[in-house]
PDB file of N, CA and C in Angstrom:
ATOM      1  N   UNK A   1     -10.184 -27.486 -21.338  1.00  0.00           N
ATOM      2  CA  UNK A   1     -11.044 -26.982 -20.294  1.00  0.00           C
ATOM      3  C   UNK A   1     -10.396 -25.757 -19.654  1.00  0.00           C
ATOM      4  N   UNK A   2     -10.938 -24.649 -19.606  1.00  0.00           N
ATOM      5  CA  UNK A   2     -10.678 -23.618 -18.767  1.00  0.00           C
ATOM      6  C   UNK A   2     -10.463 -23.865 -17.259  1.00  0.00           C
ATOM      7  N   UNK A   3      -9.739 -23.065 -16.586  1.00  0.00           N
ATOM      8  CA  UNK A   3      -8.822 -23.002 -15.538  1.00  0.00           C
ATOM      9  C   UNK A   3      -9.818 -22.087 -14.533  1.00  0.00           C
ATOM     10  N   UNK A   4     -10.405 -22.367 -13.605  1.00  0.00           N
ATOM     11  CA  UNK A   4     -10.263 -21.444 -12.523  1.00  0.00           C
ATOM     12  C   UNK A   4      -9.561 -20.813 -11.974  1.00  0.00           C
ATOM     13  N   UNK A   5      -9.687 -19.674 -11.722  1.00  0.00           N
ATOM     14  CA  UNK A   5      -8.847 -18.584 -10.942  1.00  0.00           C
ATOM     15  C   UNK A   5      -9.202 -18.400  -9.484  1.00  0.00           C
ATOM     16  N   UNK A   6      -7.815 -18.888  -8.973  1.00  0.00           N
ATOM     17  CA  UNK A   6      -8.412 -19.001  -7.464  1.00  0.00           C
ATOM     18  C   UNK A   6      -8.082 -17.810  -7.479  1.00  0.00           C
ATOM     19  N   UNK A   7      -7.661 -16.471  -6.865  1.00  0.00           N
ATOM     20  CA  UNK A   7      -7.545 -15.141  -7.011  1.00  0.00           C
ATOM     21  C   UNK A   7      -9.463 -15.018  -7.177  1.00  0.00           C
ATOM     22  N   UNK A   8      -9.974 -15.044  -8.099  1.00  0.00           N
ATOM     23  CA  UNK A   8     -11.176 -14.783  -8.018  1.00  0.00           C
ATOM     24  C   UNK A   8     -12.108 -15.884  -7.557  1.00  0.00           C
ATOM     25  N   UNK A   9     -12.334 -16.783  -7.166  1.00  0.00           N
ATOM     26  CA  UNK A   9     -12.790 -18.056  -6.558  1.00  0.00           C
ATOM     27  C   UNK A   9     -12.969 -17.713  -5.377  1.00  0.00           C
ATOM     28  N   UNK A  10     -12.322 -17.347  -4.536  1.00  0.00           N
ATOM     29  CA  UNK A  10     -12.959 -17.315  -3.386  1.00  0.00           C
ATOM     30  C   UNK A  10     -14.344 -16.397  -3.405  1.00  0.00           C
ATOM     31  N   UNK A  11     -15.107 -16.428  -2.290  1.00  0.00           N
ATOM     32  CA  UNK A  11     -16.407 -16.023  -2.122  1.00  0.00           C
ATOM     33  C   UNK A  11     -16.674 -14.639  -2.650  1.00  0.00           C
ATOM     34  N   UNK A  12     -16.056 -13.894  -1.070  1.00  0.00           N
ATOM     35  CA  UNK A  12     -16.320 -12.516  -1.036  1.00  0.00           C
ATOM     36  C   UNK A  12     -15.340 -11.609  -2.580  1.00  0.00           C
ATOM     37  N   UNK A  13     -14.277 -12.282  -3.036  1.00  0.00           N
ATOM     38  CA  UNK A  13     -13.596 -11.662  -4.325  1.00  0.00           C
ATOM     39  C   UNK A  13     -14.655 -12.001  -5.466  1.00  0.00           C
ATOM     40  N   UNK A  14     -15.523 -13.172  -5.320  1.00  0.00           N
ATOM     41  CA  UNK A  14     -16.374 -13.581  -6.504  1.00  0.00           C
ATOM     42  C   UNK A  14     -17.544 -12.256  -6.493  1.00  0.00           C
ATOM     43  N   UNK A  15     -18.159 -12.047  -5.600  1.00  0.00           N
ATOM     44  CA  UNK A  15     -18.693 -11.096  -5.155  1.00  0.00           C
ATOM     45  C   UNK A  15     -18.107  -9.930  -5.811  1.00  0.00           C
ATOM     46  N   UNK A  16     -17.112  -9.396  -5.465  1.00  0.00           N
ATOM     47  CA  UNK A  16     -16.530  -8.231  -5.609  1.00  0.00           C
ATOM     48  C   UNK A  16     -16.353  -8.337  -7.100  1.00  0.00           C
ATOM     49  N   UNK A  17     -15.968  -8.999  -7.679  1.00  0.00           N
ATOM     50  CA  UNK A  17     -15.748  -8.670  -8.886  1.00  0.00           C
ATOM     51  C   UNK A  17     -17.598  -9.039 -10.102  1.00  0.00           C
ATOM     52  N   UNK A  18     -18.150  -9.821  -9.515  1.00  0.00           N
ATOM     53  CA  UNK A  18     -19.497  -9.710 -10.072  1.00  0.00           C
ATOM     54  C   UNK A  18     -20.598  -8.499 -10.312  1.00  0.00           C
ATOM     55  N   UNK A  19     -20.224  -7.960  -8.967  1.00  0.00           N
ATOM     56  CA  UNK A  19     -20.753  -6.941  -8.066  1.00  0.00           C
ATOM     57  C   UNK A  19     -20.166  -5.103  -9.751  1.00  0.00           C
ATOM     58  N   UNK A  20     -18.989  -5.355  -9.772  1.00  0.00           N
ATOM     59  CA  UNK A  20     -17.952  -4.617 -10.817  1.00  0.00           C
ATOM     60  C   UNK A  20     -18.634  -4.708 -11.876  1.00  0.00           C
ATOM     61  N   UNK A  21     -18.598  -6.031 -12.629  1.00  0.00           N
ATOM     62  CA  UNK A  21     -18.681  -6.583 -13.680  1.00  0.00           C
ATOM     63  C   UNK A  21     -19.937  -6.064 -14.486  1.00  0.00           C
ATOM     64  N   UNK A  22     -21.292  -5.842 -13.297  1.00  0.00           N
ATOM     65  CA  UNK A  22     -22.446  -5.411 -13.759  1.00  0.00           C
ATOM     66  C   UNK A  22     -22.326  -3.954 -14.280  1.00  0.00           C
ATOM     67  N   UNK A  23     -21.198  -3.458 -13.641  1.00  0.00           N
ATOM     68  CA  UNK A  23     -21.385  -1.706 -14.176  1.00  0.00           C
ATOM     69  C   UNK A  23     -20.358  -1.610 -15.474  1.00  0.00           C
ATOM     70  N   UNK A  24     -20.794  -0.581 -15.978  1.00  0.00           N
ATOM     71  CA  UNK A  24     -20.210  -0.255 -17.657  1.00  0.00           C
ATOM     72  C   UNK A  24     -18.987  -0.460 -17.763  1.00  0.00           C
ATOM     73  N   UNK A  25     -18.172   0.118 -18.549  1.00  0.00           N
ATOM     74  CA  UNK A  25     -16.660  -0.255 -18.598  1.00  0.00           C
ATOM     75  C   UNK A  25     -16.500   0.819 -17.699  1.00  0.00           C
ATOM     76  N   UNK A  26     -14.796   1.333 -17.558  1.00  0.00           N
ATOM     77  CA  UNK A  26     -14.645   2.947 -16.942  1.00  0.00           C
ATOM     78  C   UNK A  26     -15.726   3.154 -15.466  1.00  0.00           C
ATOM     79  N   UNK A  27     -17.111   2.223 -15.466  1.00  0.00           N
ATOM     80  CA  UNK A  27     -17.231   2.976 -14.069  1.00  0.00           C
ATOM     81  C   UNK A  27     -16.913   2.750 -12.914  1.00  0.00           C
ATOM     82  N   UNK A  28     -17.462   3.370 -11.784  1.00  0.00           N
ATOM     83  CA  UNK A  28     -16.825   2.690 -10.663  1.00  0.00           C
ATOM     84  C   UNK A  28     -17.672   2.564  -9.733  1.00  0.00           C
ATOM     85  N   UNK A  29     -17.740   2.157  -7.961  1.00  0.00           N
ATOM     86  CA  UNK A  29     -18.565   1.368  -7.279  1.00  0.00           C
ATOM     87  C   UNK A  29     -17.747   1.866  -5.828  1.00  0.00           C
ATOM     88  N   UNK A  30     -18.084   2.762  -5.141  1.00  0.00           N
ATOM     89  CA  UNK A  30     -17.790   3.556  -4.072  1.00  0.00           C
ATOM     90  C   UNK A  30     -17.608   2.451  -2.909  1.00  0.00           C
ATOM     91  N   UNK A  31     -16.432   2.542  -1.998  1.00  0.00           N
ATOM     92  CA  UNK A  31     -16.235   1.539  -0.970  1.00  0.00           C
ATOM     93  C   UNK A  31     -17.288   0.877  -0.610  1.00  0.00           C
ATOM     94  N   UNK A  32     -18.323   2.060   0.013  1.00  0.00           N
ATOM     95  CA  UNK A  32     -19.387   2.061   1.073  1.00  0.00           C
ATOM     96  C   UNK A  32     -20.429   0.795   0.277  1.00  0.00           C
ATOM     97  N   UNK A  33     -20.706   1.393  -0.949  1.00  0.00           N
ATOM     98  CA  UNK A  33     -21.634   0.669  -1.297  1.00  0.00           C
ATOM     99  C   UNK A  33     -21.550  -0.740  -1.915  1.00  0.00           C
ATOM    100  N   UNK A  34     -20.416  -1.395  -2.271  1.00  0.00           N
ATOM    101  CA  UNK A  34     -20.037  -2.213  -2.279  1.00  0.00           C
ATOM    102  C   UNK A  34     -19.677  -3.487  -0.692  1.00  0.00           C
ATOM    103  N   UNK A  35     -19.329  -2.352   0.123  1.00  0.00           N
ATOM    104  CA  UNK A  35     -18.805  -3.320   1.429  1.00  0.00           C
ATOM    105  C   UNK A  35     -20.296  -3.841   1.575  1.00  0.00           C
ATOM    106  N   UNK A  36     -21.213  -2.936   1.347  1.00  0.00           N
ATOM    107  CA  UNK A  36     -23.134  -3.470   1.550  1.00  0.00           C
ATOM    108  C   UNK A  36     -23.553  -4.475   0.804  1.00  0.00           C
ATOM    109  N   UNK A  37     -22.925  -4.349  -0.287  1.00  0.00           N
ATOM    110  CA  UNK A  37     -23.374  -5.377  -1.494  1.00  0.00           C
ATOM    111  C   UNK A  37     -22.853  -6.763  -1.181  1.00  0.00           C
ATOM    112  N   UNK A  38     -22.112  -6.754  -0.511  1.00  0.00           N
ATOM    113  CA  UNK A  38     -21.137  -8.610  -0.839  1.00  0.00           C
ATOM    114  C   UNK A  38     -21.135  -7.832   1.128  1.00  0.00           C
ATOM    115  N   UNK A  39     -21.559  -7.793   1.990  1.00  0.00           N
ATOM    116  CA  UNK A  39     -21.372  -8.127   3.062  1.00  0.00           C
ATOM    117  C   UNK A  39     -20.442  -8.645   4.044  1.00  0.00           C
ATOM    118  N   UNK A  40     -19.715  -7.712   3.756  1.00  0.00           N
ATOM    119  CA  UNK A  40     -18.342  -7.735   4.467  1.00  0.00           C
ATOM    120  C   UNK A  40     -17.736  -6.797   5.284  1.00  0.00           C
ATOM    121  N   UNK A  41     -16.717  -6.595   6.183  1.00  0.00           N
ATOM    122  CA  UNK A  41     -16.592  -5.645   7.057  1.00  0.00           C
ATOM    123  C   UNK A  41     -15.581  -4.489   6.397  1.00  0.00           C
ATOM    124  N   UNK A  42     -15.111  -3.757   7.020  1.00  0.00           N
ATOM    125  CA  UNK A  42     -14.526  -2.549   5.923  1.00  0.00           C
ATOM    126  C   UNK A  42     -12.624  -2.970   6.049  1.00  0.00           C
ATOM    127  N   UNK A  43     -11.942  -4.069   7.355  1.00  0.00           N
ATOM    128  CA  UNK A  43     -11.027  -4.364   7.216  1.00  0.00           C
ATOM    129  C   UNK A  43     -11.104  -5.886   5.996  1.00  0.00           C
ATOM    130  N   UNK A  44     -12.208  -6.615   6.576  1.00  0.00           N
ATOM    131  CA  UNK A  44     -11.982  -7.914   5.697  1.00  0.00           C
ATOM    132  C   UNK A  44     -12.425  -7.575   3.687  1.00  0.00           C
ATOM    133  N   UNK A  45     -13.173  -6.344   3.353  1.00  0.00           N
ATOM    134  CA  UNK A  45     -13.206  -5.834   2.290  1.00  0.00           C
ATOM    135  C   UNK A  45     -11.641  -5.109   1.806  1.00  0.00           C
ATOM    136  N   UNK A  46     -11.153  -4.893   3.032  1.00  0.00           N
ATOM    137  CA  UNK A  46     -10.093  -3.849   2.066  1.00  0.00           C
ATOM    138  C   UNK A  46      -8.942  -4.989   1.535  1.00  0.00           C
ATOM    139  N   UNK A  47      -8.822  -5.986   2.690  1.00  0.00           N
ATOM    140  CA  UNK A  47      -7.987  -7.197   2.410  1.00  0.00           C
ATOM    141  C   UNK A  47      -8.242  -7.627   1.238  1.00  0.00           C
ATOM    142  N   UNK A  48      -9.326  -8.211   0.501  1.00  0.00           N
ATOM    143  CA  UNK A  48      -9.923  -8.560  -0.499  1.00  0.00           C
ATOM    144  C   UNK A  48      -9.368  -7.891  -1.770  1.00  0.00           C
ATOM    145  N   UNK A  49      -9.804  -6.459  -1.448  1.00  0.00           N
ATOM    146  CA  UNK A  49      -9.680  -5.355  -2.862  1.00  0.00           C
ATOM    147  C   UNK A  49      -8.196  -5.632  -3.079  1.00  0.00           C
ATOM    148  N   UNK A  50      -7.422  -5.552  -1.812  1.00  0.00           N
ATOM    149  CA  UNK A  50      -5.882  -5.644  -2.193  1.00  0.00           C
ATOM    150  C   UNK A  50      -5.639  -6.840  -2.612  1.00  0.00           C
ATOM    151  N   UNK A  51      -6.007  -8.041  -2.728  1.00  0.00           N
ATOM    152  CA  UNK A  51      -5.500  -9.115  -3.151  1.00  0.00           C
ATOM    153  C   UNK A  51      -5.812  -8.843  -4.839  1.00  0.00           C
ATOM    154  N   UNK A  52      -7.349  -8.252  -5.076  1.00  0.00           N
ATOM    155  CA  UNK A  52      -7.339  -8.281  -6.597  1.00  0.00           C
ATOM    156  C   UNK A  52      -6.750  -7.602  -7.165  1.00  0.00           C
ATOM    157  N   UNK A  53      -6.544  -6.472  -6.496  1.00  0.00           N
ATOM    158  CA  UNK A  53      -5.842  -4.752  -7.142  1.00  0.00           C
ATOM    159  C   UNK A  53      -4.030  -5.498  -7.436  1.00  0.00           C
ATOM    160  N   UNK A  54      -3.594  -6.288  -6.447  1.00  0.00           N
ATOM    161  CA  UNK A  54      -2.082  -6.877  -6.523  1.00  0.00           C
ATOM    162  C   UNK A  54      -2.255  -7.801  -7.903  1.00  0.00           C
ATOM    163  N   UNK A  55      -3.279  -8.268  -8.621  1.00  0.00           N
ATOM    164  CA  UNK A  55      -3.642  -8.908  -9.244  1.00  0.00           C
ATOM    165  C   UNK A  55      -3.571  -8.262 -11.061  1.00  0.00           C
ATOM    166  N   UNK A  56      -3.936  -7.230 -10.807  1.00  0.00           N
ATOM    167  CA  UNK A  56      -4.334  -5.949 -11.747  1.00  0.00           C
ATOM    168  C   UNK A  56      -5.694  -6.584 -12.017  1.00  0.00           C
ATOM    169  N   UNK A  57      -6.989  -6.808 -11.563  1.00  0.00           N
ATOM    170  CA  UNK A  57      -8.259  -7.051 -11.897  1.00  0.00           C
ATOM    171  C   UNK A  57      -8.670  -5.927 -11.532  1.00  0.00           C
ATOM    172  N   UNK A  58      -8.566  -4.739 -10.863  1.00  0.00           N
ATOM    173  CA  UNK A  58      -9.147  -4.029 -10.312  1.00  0.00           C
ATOM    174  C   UNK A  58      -8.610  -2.489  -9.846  1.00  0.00           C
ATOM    175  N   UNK A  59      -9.035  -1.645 -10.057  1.00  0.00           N
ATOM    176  CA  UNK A  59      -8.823  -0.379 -10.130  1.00  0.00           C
ATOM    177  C   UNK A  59      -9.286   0.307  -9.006  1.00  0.00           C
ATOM    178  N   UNK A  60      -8.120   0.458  -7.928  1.00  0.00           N
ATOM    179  CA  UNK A  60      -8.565   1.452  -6.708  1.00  0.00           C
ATOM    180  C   UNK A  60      -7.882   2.770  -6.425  1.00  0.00           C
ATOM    181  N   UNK A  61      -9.508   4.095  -6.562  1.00  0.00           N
ATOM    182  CA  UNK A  61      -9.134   5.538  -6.425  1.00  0.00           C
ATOM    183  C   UNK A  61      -9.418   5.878  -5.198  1.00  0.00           C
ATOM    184  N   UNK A  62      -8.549   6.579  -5.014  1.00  0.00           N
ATOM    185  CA  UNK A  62      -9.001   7.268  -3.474  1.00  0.00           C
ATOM    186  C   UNK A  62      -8.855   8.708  -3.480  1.00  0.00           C
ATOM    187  N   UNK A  63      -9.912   9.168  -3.076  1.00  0.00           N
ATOM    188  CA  UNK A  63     -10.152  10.610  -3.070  1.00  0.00           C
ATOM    189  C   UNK A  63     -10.710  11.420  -2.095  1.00  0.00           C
ATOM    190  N   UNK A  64     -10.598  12.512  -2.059  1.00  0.00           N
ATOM    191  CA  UNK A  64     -11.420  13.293  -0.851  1.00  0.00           C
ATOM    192  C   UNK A  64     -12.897  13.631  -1.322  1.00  0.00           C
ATOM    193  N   UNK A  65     -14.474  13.902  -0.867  1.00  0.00           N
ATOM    194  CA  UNK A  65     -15.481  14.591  -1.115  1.00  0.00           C
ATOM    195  C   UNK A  65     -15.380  15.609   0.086  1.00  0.00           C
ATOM    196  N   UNK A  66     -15.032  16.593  -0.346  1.00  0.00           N
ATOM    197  CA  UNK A  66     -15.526  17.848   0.598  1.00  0.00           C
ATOM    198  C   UNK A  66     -13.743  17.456   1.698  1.00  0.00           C
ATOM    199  N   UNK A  67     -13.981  16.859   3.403  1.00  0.00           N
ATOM    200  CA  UNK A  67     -12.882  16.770   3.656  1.00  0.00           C
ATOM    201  C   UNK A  67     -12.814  15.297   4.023  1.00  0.00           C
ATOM    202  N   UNK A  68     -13.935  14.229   3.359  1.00  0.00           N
ATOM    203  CA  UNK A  68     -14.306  12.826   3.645  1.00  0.00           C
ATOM    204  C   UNK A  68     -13.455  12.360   2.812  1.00  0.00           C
ATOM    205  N   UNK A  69     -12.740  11.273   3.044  1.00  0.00           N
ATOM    206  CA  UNK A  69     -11.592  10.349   2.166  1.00  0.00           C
ATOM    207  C   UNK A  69     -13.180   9.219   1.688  1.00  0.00           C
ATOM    208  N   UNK A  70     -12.565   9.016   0.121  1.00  0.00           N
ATOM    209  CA  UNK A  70     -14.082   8.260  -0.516  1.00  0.00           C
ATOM    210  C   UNK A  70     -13.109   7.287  -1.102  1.00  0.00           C
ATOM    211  N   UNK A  71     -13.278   5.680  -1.560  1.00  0.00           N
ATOM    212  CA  UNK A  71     -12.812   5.373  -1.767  1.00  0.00           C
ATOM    213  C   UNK A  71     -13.567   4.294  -3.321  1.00  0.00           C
ATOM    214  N   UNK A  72     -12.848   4.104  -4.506  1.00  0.00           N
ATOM    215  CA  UNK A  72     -13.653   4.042  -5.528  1.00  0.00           C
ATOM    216  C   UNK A  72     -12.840   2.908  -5.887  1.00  0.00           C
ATOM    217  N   UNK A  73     -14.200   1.449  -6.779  1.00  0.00           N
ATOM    218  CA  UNK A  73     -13.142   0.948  -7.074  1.00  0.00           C
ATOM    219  C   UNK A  73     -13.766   0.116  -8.702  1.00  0.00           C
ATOM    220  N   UNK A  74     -13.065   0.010  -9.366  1.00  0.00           N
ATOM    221  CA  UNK A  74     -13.899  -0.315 -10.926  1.00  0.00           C
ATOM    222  C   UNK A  74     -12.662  -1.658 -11.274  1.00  0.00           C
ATOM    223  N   UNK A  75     -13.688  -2.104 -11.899  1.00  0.00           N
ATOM    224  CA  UNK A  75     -12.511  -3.774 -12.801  1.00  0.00           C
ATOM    225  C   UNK A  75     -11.583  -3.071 -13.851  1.00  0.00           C
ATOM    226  N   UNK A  76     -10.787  -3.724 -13.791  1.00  0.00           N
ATOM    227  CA  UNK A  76      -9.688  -3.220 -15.066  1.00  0.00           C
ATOM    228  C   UNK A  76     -10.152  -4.519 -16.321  1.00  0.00           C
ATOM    229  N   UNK A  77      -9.491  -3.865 -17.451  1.00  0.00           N
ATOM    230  CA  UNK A  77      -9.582  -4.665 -18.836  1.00  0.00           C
ATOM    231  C   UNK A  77      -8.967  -6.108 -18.322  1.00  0.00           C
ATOM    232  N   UNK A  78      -7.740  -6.069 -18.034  1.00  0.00           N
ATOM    233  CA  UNK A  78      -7.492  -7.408 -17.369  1.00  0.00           C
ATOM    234  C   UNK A  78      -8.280  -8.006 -16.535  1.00  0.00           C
ATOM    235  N   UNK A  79      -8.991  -7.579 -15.313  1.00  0.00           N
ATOM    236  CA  UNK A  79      -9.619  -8.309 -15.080  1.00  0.00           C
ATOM    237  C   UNK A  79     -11.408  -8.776 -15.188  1.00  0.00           C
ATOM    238  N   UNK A  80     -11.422  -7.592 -16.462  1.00  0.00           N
ATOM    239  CA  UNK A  80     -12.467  -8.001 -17.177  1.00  0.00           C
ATOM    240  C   UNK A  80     -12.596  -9.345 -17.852  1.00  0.00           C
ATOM    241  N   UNK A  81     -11.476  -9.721 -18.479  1.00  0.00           N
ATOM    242  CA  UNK A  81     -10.656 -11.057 -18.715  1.00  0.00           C
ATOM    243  C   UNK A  81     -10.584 -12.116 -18.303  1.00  0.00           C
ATOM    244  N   UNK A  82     -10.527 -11.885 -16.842  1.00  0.00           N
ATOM    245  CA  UNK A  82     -10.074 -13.422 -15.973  1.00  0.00           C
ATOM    246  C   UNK A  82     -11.679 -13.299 -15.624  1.00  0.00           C
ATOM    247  N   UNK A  83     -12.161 -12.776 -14.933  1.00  0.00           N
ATOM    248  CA  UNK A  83     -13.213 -13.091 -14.799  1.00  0.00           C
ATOM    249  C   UNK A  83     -14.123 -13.233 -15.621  1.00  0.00           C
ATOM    250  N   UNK A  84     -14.441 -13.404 -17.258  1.00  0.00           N
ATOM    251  CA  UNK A  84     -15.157 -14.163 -18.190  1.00  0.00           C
ATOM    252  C   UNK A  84     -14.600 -15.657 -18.551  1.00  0.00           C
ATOM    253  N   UNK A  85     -13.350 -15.752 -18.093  1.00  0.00           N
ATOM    254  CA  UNK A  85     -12.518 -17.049 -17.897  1.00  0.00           C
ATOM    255  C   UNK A  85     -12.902 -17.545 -16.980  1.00  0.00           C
ATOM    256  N   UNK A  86     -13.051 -16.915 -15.966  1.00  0.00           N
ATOM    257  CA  UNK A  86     -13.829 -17.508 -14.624  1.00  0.00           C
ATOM    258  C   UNK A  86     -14.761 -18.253 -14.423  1.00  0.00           C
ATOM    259  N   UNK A  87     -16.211 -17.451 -15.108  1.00  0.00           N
ATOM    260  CA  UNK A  87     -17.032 -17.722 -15.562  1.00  0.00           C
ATOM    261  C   UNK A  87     -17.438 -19.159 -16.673  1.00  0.00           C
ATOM    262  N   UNK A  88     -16.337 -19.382 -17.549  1.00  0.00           N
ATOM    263  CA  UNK A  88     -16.366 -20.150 -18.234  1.00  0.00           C
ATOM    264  C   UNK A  88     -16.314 -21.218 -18.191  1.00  0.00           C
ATOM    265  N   UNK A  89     -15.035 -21.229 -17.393  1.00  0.00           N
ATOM    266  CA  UNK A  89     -14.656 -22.635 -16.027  1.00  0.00           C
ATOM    267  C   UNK A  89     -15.728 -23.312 -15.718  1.00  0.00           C
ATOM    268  N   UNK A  90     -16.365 -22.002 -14.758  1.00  0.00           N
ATOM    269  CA  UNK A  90     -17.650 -22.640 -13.914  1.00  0.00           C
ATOM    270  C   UNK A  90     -18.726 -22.722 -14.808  1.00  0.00           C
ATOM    271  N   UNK A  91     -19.100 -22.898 -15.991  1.00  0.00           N
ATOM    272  CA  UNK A  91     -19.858 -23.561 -16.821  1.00  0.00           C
ATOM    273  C   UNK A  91     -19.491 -24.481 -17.460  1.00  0.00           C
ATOM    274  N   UNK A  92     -18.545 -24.925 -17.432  1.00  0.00           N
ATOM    275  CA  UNK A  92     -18.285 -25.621 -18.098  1.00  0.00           C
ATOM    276  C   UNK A  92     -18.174 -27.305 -16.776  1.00  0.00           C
ATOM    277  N   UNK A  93     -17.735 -27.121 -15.566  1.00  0.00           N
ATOM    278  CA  UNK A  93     -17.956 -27.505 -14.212  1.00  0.00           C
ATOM    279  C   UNK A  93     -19.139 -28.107 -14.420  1.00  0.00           C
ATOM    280  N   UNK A  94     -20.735 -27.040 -14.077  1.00  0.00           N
ATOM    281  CA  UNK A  94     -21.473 -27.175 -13.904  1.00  0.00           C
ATOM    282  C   UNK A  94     -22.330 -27.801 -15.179  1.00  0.00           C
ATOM    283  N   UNK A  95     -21.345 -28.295 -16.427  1.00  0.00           N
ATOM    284  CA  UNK A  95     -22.226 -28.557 -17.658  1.00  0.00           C
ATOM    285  C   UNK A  95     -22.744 -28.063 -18.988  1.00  0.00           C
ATOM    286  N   UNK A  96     -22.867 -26.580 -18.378  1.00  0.00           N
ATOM    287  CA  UNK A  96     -23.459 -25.474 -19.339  1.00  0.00           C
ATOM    288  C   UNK A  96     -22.547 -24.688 -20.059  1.00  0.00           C
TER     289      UNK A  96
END
C-alpha cells in the first residue's frame, strides 16, 4: 500500500500542489493567482510554498514586472512524483 505524504496532506499544500499539477510541465502559476485559488492569506500561503519548496516539490521564481516584485511558482519533476503517490494512497484509502 502506498504511503501518504504528510508534506502534501495537509489542506491548503493539497491545494497548492493540485492547483500546479493542472498546468503543463515547465509552467508556472503567479503568487496572486494562486493565493485566490486555494484561499489563503499571502503570509499563511508563503508559509506553505516554503514548506513544499524545502521539500523540492516545487519551484519558486521571483521577479520584477516593470518595478512590481511578481512572484511565480510551478511543481518540480520530484514533486510531480510524490504527488501521483499521493494520489494513489488516497485511492487506494478510499477503495478506488
Amino acid at each position: 500500500m502506498a504511503a501518504l505524504d504528510p508534506t502534501i496532506h495537509q489542506p491548503i499544500r493539497l491545494s497548492i500542489m493540485a492547483a500546479l499539477m493542472a498546468l503543463e510541465a515547465r509552467e508556472q502559476m503567479d503568487f496572486t493567482s494562486l493565493r485566490e485559488l486555494v484561499q489563503a492569506t499571502d503570509g499563511n500561503l508563503g508559509a506553505h510554498l516554503q514548506k513544499l519548496e524545502d521539500a523540492g516539490y516545487i519551484a519558486v521564481e521571483k521577479t520584477f514586472v516593470g518595478r512590481k516584485p511578481r512572484t511565480f511558482v510551478a511543481v518540480t519533476v520530484k514533486g510531480r512524483h510524490a504527488f501521483q503517490q499521493h494520489v494513489v494512497a488516497l485511492r487506494e484509502i478510499i477503495g478506488g
